[in-house]
Protein backbone atom coordinates (compact mmCIF):
# COMPACT_ATOMS: atom_id res chain seq x y z
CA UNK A 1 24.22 -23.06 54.48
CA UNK A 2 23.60 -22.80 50.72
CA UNK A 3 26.29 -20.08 49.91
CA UNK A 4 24.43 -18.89 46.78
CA UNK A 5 21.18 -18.48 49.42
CA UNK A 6 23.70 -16.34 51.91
CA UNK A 7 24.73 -14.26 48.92
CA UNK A 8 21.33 -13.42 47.72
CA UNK A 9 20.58 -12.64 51.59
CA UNK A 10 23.29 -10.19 52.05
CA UNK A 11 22.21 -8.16 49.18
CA UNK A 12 18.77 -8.66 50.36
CA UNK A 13 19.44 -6.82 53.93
CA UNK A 14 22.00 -4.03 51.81
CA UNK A 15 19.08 -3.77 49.89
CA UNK A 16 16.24 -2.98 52.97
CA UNK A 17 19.12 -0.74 54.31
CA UNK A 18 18.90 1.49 51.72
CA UNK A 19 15.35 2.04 51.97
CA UNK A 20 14.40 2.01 55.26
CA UNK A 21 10.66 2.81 56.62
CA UNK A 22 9.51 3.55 60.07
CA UNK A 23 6.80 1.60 61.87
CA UNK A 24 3.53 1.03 60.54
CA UNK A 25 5.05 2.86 57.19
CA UNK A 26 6.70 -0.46 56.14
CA UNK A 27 4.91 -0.89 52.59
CA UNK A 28 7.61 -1.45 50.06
CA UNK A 29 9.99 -3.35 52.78
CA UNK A 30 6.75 -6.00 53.12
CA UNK A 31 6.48 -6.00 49.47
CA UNK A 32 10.16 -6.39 48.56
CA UNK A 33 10.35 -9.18 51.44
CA UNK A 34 7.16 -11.09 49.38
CA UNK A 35 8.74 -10.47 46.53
CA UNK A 36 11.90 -11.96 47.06
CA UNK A 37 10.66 -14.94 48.96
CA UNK A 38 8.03 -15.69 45.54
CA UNK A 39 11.34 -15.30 43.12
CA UNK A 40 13.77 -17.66 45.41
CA UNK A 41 10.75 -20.25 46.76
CA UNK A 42 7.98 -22.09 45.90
CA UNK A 43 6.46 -21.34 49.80
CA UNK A 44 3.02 -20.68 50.23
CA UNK A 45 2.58 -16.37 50.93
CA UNK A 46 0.05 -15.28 53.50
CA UNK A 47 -0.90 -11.71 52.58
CA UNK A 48 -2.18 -10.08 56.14
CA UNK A 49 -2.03 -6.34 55.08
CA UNK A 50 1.13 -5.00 57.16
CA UNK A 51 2.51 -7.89 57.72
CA UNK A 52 3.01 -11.77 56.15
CA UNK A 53 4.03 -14.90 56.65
CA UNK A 54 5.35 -17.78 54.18
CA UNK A 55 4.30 -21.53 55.37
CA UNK A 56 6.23 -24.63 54.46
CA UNK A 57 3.59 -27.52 55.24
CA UNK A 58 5.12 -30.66 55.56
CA UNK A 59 1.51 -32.22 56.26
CA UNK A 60 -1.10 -32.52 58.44
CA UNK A 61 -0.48 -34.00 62.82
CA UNK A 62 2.83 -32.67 62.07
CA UNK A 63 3.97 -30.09 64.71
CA UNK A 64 3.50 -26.31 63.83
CA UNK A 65 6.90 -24.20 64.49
CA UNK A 66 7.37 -20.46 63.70
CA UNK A 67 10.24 -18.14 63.36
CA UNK A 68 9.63 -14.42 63.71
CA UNK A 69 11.57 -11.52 62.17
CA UNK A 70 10.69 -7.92 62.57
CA UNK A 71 11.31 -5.27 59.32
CA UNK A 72 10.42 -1.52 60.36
CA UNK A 73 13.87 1.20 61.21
CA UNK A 74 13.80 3.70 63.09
CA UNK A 75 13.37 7.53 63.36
CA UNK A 76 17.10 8.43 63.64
CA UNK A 77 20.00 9.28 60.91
CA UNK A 78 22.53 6.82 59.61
CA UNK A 79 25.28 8.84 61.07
CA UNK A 80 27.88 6.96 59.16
CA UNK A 81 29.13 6.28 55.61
CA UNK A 82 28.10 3.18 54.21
CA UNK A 83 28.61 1.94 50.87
CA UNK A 84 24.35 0.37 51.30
CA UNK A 85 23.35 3.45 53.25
CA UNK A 86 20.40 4.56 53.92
CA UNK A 87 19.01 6.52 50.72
CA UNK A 88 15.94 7.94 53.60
CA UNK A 89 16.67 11.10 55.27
CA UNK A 90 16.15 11.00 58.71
CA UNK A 91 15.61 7.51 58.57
CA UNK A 92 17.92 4.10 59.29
CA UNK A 93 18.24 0.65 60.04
CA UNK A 94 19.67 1.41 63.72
CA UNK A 95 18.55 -1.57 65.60
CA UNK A 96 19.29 -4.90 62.96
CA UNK A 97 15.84 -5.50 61.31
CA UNK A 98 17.12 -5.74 57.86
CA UNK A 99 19.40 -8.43 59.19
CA UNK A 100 16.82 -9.65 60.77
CA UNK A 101 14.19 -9.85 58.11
CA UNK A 102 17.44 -11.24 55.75
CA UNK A 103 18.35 -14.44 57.80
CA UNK A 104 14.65 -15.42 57.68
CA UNK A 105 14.47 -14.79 54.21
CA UNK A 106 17.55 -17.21 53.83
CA UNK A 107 15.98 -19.46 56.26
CA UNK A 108 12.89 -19.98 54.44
CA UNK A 109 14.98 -20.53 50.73
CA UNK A 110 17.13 -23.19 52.87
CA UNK A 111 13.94 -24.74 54.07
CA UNK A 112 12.55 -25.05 50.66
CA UNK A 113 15.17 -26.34 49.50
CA UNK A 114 15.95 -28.95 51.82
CA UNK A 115 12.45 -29.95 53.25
CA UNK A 116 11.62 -30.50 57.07
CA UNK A 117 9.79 -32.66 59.39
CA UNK A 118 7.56 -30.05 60.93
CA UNK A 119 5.54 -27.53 59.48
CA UNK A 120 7.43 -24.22 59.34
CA UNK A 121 6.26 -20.80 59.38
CA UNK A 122 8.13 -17.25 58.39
CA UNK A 123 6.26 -14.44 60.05
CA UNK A 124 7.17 -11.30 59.30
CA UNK A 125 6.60 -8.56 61.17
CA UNK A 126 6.05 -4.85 60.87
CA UNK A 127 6.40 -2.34 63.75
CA UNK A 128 8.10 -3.62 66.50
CA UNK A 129 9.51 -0.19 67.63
CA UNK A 130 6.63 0.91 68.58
CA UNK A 131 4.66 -2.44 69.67
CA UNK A 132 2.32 -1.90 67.27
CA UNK A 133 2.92 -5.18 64.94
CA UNK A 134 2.96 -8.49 67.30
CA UNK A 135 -0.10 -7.45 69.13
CA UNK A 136 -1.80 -7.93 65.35
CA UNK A 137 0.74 -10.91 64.42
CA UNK A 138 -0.86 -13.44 66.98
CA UNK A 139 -3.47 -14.06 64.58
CA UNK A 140 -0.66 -16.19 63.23
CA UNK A 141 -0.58 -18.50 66.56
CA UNK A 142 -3.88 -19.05 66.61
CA UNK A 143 -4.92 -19.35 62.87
CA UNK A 144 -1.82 -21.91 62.38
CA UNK A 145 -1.40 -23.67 65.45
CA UNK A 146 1.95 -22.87 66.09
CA UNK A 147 3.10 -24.95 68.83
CA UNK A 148 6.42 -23.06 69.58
CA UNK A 149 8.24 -19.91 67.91
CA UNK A 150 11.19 -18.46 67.54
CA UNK A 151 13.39 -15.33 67.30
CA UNK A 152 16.68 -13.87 67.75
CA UNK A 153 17.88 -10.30 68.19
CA UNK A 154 21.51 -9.22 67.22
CA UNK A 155 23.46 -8.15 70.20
CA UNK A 156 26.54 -5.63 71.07
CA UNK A 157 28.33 -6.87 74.24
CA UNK A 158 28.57 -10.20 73.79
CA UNK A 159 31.50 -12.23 71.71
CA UNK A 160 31.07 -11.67 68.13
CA UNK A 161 28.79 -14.88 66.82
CA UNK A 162 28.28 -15.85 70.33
CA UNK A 163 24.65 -17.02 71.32
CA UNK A 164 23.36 -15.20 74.07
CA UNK A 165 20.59 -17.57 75.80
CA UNK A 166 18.55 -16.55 79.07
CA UNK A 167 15.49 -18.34 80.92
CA UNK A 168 12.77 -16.26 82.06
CA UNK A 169 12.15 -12.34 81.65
CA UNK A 170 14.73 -11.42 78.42
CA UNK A 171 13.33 -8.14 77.95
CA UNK A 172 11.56 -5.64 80.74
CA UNK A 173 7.87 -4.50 80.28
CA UNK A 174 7.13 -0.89 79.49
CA UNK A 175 4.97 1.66 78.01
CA UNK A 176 4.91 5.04 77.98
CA UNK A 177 1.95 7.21 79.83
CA UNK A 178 1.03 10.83 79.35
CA UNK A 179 -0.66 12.36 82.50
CA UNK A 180 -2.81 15.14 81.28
CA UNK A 181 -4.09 17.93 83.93
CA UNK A 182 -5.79 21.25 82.84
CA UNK A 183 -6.96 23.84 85.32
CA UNK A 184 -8.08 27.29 85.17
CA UNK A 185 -6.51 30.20 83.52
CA UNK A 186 -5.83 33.52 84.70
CA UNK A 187 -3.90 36.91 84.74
CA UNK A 188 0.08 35.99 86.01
CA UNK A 189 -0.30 39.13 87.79
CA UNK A 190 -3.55 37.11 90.02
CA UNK A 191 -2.47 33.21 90.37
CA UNK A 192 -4.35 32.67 92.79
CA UNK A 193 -7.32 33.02 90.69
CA UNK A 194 -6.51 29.97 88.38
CA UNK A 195 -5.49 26.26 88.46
CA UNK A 196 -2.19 25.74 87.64
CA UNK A 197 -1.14 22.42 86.99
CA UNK A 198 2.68 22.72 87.34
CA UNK A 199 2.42 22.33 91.12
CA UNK A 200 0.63 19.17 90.76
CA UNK A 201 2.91 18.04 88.01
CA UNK A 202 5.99 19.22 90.12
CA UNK A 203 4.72 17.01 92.85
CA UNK A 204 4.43 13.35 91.12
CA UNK A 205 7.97 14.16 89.75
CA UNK A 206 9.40 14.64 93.29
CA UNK A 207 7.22 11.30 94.22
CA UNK A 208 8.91 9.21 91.23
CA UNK A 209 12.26 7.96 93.81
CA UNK A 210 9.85 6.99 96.44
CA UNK A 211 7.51 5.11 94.25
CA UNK A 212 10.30 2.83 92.51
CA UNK A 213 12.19 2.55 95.41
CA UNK A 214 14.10 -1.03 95.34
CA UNK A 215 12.83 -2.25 98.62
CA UNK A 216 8.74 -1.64 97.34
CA UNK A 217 9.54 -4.54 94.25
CA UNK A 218 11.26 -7.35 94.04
CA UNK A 219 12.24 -6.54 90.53
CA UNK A 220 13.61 -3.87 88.80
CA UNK A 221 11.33 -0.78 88.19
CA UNK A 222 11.28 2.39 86.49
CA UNK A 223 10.12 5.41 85.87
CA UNK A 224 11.95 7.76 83.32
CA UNK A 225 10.82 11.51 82.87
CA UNK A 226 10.42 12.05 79.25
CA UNK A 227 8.76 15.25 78.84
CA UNK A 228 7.31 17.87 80.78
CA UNK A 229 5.28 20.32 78.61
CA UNK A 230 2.95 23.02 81.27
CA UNK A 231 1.49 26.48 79.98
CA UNK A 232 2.02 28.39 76.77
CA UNK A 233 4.90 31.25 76.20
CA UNK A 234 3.17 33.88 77.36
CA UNK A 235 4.35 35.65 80.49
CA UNK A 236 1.07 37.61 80.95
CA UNK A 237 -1.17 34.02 81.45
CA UNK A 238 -0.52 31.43 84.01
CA UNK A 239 -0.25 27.89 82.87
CA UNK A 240 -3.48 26.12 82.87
CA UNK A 241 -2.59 22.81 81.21
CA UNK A 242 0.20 20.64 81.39
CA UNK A 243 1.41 17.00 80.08
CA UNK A 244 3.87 15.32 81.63
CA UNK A 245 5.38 12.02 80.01
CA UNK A 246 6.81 9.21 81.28
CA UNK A 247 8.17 6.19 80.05
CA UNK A 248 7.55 3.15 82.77
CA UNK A 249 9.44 0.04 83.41
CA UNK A 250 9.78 -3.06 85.22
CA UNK A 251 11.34 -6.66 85.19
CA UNK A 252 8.11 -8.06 86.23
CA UNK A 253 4.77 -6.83 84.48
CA UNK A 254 2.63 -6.79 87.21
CA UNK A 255 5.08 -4.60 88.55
CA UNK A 256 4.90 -1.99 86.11
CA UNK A 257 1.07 -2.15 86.33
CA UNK A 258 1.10 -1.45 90.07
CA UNK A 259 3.43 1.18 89.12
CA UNK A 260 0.52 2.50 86.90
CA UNK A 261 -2.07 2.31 89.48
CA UNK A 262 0.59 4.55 92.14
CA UNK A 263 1.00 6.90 89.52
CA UNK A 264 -2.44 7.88 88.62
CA UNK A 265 -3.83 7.59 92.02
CA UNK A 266 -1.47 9.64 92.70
CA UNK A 267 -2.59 12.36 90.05
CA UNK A 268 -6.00 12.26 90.82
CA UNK A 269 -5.47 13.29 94.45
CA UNK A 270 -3.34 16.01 93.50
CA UNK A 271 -6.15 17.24 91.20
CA UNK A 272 -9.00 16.80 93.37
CA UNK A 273 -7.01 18.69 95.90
CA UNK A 274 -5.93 21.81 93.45
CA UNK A 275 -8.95 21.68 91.65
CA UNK A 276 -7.71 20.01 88.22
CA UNK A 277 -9.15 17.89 85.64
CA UNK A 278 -6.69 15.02 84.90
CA UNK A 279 -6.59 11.99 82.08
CA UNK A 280 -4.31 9.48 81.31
CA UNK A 281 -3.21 7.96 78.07
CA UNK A 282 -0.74 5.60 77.04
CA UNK A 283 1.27 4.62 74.25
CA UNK A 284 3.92 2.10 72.96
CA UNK A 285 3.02 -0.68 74.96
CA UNK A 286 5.12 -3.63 75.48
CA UNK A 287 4.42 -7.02 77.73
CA UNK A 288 7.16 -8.49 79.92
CA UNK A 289 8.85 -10.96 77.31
CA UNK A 290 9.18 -14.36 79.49
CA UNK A 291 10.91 -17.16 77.29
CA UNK A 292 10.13 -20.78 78.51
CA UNK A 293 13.31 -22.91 79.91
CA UNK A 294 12.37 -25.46 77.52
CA UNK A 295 12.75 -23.63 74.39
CA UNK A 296 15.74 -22.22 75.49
CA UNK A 297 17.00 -25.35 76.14
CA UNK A 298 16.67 -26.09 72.54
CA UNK A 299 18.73 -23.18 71.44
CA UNK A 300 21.36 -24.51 74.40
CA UNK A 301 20.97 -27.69 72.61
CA UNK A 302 21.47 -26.79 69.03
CA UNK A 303 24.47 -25.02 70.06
CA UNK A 304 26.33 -27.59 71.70
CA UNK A 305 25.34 -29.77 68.46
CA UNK A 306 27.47 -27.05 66.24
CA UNK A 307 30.05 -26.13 68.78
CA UNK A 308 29.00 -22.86 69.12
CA UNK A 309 30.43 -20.29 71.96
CA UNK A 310 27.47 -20.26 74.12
CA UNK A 311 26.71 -17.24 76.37
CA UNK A 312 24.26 -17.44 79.65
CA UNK A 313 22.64 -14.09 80.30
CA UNK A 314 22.44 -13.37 83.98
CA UNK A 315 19.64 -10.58 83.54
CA UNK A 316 17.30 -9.19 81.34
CA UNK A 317 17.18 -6.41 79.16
CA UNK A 318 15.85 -3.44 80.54
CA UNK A 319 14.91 -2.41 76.27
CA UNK A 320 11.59 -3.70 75.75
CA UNK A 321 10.18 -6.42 72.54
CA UNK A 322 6.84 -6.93 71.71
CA UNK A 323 7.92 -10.62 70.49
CA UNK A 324 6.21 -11.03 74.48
CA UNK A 325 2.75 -11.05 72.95
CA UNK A 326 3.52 -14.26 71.42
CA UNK A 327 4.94 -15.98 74.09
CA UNK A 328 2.13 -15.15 76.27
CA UNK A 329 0.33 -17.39 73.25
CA UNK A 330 2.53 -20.40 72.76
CA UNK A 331 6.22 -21.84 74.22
CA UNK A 332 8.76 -20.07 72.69
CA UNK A 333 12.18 -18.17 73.32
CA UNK A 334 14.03 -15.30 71.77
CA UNK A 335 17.96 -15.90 71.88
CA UNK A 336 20.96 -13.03 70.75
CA UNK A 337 23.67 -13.18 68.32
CA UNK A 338 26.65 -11.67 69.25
CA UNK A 339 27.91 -8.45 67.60
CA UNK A 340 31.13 -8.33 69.61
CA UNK A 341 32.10 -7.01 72.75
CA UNK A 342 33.05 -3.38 71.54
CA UNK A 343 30.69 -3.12 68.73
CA UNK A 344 28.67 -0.21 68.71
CA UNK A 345 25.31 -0.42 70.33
CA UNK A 346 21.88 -0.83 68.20
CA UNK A 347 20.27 2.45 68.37
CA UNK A 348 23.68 4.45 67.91
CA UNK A 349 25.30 6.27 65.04
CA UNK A 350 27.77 4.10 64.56
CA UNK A 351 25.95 0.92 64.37
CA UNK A 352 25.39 -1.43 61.39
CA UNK A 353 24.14 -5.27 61.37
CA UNK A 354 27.03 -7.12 60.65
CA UNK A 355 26.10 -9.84 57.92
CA UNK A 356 27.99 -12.81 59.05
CA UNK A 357 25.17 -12.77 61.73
CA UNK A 358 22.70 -14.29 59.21
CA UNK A 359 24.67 -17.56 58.80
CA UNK A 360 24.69 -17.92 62.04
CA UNK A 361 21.05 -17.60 62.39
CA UNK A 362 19.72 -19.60 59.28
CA UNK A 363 22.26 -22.29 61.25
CA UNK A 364 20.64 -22.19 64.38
CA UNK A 365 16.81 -22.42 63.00
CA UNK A 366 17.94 -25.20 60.87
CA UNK A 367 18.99 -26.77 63.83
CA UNK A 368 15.75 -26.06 66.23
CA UNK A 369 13.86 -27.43 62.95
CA UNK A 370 15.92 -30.15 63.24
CA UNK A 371 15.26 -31.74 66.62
């Protein structure tokens, strides 16, 4: 790699650390991202209003190959003292998609520089936190053609610079679902005149062990008890309405969707039965992410080519990635980078994307461009 293209990349991703914005808030990270790519390339910019991509076109029959990286942070202090730290209260780049959104960047100005066979597209993408961005980025398959994409994802637990590779599920399915019951309400001191959901809410949280059990799937699933939120704080009124929240999970997607079904059958025969109104809504929705064996047999490839340390993942991970709404377009595979065995987890205070990881990247995407 050009080293005067990594240098301008590491201040790139100290630079979108400092100003980190949360999911679907992303408007000066897009526009720094544009702005840098314009100053450092002569690649063609696709303006699609949250989100962008920048297209090298090599010519026409030629095959169509994208690389994705995602650029929103996340609702959670930096925690610790960094010389690029976040300037955002409240606000940080816990989970790597500065250095994410930097090793494209230097992707794309060592693409430009040195030319490639196939046509290569930069997406990048706003809100994956909250699943909101690659449901609208697979305009980008379709419009372009793309024929295969890629991704990769930093990772704590694995050898530092290692390449973490899996076929299959990497990532569970999930989303989370708010079961909404409202009743009657009445005097505390005469209950039995009302409705009181709490009963009814009490009873699908008792049901939760039973209706995950491992011997009903034949893949992991989950169901994790976010919030339960019944009544007001008063002690003369008994509760009327109630949300409970939950956040549901499974290996296989059409697990988590039976899952779904359980649940709100569930809820409406506990309503029917105590006289409740009940509604469901859901939120932060993320597919099963499935890479195909043949694209991550071109990552396993590419490695072997530059002698990297290459990890095989034995399971998925149970964190969801909404890079699975692409994949359920076109071949593709998202592989990991290794942060190092005892780094710090993303999502955690101490936690900050460790720049040599963009070498590394730009190296392997070469490579994949390469074959």
């Amino acid at each position: 790699m050009d080293p005067k293209h990594l240098e301008l990349a590491i201040a790139l991703r100290r630079e979108l650390h400092r100003h980190p914005e949360v999911s679907c808030e992303e408007q000066w990270t897009k526009q720094r991202l544009m702005d840098f790519l314009r100053e450092h390339t002569d690649l063609e910019i696709v303006d699609r209003g949250a989100w962008f991509y920048a297209a090298y076109r090599a010519g026409e029959g030629r095959r169509n190959i994208a690389f994705r990286a995602d650029f929103d942070a996340i609702p959670m202090p930096e925690g610790i003292d960094l010389p690029h730290g976040s300037e955002v209260p409240g606000v940080a780049h816990k989970c790597g998609h500065d250095g994410h959104a930097a090793s494209l960047a230097a992707f794309a100005l060592e693409v430009d520089k040195l030319g490639a066979d196939p046509n290569v597209f930069f997406l990048f993408q706003h809100a994956e936190e909250t699943a909101d961005g690659a449901i609208r980025c697979v305009d980008l398959i379709r419009d372009e053609r793309i024929d295969e994409i890629f991704a990769y994802h930093n990772m704590s637990g694995i050898a530092h610079q290692a390449v973490g590779v899996i076929d299959g599920t990497s990532h569970c399915a999930s989303k989370g679902m708010i079961i909404h019951m409202e009743g009657r309400p009445t005097h505390a001191s005469q209950p039995e005149l009302g409705a009181n959901p709490a009963f009814a809410i009490a009873r699908i949280i008792e049901a939760i062990p039973e209706l995950i059990a491992p011997g009903r799937h034949k893949g992991m699933v989950l169901c994790t008890v976010i919030q339960v939120d019944v009544g007001e704080r008063a002690f003369g009124i008994s509760a009327h309405r109630g949300d409970l929240l939950l956040t549901i999970r499974a290996l296989y997607e059409s697990e988590m969707d039976g899952l779904q079904r359980d649940l709100e059958e569930l809820a409406r025969r506990l309503a029917a039965e105590q006289g409740l109104r009940v509604s469901f809504s859901y939120q932060d929705v993320f597919p099963e992410t499935v890479n195909h064996k043949a694209s991550s047999d071109m990552v396993r490839q590419v490695c072997r080519a530059q002698g990297r340390q290459l990890v095989e993942l034995t399971e998925a991970r149970r964190g969801s990635e909404d890079y699975g709404y692409y994949l359920k377009e076109t071949p593709g595979a998202m592989f990991f980078i290794g942060n190092g065995e005892d780094y710090p987890a993303v999502h955690t205070s101490g936690y900050d994307f460790r720049d040599e990881l963009i070498e590394v990247a730009v190296d392997l995407f070469m490579g994949l461009v390469r074959l």
